[in-house]
N, C-alpha and C. Protein backbone atom coordinates (compact mmCIF):
# COMPACT_ATOMS: atom_id res chain seq x y z
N UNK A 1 0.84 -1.18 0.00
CA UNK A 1 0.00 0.00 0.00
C UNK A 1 0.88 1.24 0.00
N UNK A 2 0.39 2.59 -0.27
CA UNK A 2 1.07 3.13 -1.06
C UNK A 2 -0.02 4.42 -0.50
N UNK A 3 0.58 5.76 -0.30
CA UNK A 3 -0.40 7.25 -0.22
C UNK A 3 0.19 8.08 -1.66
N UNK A 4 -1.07 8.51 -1.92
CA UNK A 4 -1.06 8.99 -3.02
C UNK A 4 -1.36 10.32 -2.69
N UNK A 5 -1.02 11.40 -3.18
CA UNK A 5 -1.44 12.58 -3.95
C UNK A 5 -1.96 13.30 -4.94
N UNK A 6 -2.96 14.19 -4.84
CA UNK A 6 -3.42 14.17 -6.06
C UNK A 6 -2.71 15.74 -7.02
N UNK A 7 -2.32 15.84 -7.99
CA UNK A 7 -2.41 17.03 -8.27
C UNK A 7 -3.35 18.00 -8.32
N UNK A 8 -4.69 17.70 -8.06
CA UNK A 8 -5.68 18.70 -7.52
C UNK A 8 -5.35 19.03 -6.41
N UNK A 9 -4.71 20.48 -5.50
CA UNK A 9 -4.79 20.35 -4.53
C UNK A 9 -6.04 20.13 -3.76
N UNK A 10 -6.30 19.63 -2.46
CA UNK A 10 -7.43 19.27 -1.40
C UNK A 10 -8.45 18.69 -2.03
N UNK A 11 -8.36 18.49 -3.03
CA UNK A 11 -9.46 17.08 -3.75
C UNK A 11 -10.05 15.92 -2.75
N UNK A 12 -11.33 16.24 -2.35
CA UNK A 12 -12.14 15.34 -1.67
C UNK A 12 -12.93 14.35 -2.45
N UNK A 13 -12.99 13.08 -2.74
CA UNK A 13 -13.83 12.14 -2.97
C UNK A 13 -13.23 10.90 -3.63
N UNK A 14 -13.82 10.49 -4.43
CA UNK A 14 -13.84 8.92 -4.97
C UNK A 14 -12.69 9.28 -6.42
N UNK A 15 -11.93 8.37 -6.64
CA UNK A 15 -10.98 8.16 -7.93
C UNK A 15 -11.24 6.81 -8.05
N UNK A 16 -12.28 6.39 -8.69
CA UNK A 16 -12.11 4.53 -9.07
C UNK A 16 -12.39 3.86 -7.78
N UNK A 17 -11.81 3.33 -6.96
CA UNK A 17 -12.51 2.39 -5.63
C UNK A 17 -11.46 3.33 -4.42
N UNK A 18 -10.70 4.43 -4.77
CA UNK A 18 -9.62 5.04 -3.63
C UNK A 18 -10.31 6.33 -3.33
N UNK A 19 -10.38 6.40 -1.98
CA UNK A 19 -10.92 7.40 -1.54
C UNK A 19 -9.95 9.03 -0.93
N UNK A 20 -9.97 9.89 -1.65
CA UNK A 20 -9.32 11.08 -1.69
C UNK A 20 -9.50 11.93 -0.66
N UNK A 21 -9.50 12.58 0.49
CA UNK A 21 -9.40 13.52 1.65
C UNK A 21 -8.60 14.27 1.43
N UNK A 22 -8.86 15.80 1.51
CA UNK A 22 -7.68 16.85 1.39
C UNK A 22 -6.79 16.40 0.29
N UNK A 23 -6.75 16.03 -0.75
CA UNK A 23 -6.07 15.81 -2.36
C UNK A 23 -5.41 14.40 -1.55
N UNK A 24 -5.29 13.61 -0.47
CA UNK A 24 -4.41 12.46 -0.11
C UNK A 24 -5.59 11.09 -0.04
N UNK A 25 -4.68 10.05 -0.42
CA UNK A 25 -5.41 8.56 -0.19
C UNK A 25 -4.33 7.88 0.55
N UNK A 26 -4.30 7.67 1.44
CA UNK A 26 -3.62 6.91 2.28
C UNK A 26 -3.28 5.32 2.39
N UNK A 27 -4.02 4.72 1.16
CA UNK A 27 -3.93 2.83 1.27
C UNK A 27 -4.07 2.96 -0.12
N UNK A 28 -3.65 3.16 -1.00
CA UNK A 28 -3.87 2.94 -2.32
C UNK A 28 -2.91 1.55 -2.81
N UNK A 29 -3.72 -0.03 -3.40
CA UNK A 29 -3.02 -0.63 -3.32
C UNK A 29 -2.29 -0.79 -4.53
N UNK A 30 -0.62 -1.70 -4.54
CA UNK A 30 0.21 -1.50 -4.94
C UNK A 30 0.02 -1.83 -6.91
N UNK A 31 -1.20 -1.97 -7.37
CA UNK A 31 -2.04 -2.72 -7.95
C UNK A 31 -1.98 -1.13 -8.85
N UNK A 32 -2.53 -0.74 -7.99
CA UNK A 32 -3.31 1.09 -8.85
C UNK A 32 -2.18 1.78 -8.96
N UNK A 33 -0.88 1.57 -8.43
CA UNK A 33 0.01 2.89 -8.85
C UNK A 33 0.57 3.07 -10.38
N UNK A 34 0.50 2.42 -11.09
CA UNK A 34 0.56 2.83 -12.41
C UNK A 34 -0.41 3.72 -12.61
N UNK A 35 -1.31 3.51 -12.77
CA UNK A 35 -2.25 4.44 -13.17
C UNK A 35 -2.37 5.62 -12.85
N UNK A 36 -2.22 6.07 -11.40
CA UNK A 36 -1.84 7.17 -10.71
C UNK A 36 -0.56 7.93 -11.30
N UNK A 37 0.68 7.47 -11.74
CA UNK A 37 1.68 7.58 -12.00
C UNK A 37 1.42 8.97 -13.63
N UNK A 38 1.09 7.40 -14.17
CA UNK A 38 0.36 8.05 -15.54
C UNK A 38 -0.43 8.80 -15.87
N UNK A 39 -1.22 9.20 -14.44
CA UNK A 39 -1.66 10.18 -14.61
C UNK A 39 -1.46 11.65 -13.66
N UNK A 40 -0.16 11.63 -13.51
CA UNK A 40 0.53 12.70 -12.62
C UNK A 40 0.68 12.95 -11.33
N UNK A 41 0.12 11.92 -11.03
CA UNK A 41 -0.19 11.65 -9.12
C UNK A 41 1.15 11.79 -8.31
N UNK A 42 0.97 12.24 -7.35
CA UNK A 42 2.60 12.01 -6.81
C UNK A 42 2.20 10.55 -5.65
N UNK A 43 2.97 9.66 -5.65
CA UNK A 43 3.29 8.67 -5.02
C UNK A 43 3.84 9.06 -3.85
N UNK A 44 3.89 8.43 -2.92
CA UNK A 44 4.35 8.55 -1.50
C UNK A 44 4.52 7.40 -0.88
N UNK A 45 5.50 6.45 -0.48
CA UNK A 45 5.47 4.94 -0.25
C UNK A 45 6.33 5.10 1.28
N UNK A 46 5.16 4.99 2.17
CA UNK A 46 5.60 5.01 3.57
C UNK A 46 7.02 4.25 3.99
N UNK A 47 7.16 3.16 3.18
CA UNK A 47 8.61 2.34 3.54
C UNK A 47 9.63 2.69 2.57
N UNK A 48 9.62 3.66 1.72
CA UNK A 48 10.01 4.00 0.53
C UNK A 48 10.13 5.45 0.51
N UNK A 49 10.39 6.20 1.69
CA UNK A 49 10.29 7.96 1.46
C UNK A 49 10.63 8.78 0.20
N UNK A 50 10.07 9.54 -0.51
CA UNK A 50 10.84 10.52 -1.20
C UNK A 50 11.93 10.80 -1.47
N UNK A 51 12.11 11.41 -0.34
CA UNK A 51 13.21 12.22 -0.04
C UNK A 51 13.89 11.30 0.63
N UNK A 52 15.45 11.90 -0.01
CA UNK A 52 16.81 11.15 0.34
C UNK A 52 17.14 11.76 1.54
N UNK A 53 18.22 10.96 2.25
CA UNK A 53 18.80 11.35 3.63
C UNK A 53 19.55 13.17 3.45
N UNK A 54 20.19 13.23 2.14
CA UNK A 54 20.52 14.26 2.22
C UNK A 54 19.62 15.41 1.74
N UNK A 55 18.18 15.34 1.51
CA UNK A 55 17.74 16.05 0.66
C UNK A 55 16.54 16.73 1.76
N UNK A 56 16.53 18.11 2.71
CA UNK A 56 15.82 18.55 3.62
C UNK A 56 14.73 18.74 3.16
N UNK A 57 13.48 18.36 3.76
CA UNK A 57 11.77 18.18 4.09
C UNK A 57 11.72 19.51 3.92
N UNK A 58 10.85 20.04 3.28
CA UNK A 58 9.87 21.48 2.94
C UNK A 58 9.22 21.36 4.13
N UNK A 59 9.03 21.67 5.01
CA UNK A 59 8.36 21.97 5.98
C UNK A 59 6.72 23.14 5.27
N UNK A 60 5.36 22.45 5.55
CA UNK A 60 4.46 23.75 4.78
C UNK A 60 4.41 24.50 5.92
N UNK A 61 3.52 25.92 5.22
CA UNK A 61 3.45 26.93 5.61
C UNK A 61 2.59 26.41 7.08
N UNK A 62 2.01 27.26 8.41
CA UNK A 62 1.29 26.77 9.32
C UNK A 62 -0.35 26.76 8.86
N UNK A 63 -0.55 27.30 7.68
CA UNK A 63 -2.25 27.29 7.10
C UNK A 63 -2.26 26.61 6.01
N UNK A 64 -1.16 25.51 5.92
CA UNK A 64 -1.27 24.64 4.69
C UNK A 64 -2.48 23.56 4.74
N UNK A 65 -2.74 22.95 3.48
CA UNK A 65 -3.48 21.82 3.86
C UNK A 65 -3.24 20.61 4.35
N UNK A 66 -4.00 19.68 5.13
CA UNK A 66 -3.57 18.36 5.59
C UNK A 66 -2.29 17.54 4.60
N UNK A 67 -2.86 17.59 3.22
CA UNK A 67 -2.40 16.91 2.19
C UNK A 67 -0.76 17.16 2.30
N UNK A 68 -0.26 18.36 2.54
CA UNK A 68 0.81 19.16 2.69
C UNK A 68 1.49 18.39 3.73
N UNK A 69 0.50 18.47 4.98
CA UNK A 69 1.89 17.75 5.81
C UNK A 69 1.66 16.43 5.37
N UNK A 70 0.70 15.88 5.75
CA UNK A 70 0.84 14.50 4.93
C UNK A 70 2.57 14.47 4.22
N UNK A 71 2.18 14.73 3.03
CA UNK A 71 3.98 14.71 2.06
C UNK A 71 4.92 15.01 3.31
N UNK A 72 4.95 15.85 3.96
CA UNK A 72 6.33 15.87 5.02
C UNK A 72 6.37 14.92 5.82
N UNK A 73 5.16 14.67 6.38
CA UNK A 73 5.35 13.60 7.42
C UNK A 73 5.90 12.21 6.91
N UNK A 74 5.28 11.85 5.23
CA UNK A 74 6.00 10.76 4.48
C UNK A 74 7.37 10.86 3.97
N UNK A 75 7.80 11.83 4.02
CA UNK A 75 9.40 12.06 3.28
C UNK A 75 10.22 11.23 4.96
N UNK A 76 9.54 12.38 5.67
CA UNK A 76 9.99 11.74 7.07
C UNK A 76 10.01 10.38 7.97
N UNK A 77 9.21 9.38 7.20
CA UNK A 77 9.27 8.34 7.29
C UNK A 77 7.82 8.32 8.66
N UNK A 78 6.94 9.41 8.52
CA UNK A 78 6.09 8.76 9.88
C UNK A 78 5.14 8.13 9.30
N UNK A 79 4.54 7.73 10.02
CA UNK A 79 3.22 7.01 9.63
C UNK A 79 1.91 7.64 9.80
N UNK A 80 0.90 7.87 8.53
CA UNK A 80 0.26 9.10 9.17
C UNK A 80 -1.58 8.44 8.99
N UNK A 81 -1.29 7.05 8.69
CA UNK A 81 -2.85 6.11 8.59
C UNK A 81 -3.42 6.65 9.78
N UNK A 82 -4.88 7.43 9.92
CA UNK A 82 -5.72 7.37 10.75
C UNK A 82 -5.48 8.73 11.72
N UNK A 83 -4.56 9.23 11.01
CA UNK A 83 -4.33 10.54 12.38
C UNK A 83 -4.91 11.95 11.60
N UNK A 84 -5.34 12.83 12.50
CA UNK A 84 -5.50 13.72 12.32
C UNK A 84 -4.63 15.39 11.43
N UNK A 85 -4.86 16.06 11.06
CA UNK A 85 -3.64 17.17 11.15
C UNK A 85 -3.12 17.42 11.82
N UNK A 86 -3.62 17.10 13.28
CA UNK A 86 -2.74 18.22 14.22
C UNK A 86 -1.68 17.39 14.63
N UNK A 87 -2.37 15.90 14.91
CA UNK A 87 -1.56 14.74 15.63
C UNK A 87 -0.20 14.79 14.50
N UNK A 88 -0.50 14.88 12.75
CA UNK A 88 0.56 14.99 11.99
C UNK A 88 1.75 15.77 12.17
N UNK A 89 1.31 17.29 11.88
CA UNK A 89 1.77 18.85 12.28
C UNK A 89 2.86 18.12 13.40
N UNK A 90 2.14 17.93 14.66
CA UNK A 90 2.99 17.99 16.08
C UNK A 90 3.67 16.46 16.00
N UNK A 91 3.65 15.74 15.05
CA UNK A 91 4.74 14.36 14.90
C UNK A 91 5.73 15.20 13.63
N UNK A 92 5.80 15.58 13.13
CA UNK A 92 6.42 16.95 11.76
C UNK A 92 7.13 17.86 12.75
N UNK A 93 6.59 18.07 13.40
CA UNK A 93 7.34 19.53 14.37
C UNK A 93 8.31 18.77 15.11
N UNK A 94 7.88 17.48 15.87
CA UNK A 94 9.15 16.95 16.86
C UNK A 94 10.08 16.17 15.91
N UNK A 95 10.09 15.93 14.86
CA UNK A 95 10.74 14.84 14.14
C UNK A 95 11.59 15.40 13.01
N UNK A 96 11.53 17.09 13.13
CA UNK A 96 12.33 18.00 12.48
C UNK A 96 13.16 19.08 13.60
N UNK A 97 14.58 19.41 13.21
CA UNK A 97 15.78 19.84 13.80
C UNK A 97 14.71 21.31 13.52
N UNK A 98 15.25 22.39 15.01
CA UNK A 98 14.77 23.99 14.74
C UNK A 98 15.16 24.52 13.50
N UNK A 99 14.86 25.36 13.14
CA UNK A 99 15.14 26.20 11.96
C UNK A 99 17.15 26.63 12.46
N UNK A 100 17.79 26.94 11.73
CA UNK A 100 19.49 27.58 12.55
C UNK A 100 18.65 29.33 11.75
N UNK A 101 19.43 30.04 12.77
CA UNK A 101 19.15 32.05 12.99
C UNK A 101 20.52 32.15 11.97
């Protein structure tokens, strides 16, 4: 299983049998990612991050959408099945070094 993104940002509803919240699907199985692919989706593979060790997390803005941290919290390797924004946000906030002045 596999979280997907949609390029609509905050896209709520149905794509085929995957269900979309804030532009994110969170269990999309490993079955459908072609299709997604092909059609511009960004992939997100919880055991599989994005982002490389050397390559620093975009942190979003604090009025971003869920979907937003979602992607950080997956680059970051958390797990974000079943949680809320905020529970995300504040696992994103402790699991990233302060900003350096």
């Amino acid at each position: 299983m596999a979280i997907v993104k949609t390029p609509v940002e905050g896209y709520t509803g149905p794509i085929g049998a995957d269900l979309f919240v804030g532009g994110v699907c969170t269990d999309v199985p490993d079955d459908r990612l072609d299709y997604y692919r092909r059609q511009g989706y960004i992939i997100l593979d919880q055991e599989h991050p994005t982002a490389t060790p050397e390559t620093p997390v975009q942190l979003p803005a604090d009025g971003a959408p869920k979907a937003d941290w979602v992607t950080a919290a997956v680059q970051l390797g958390i797990d974000v099945k079943g949680k809320t924004k905020a529970e995300i946000i504040a696992d994103v906030t402790a699991a990233t070094p302060p900003a350096e002045e």
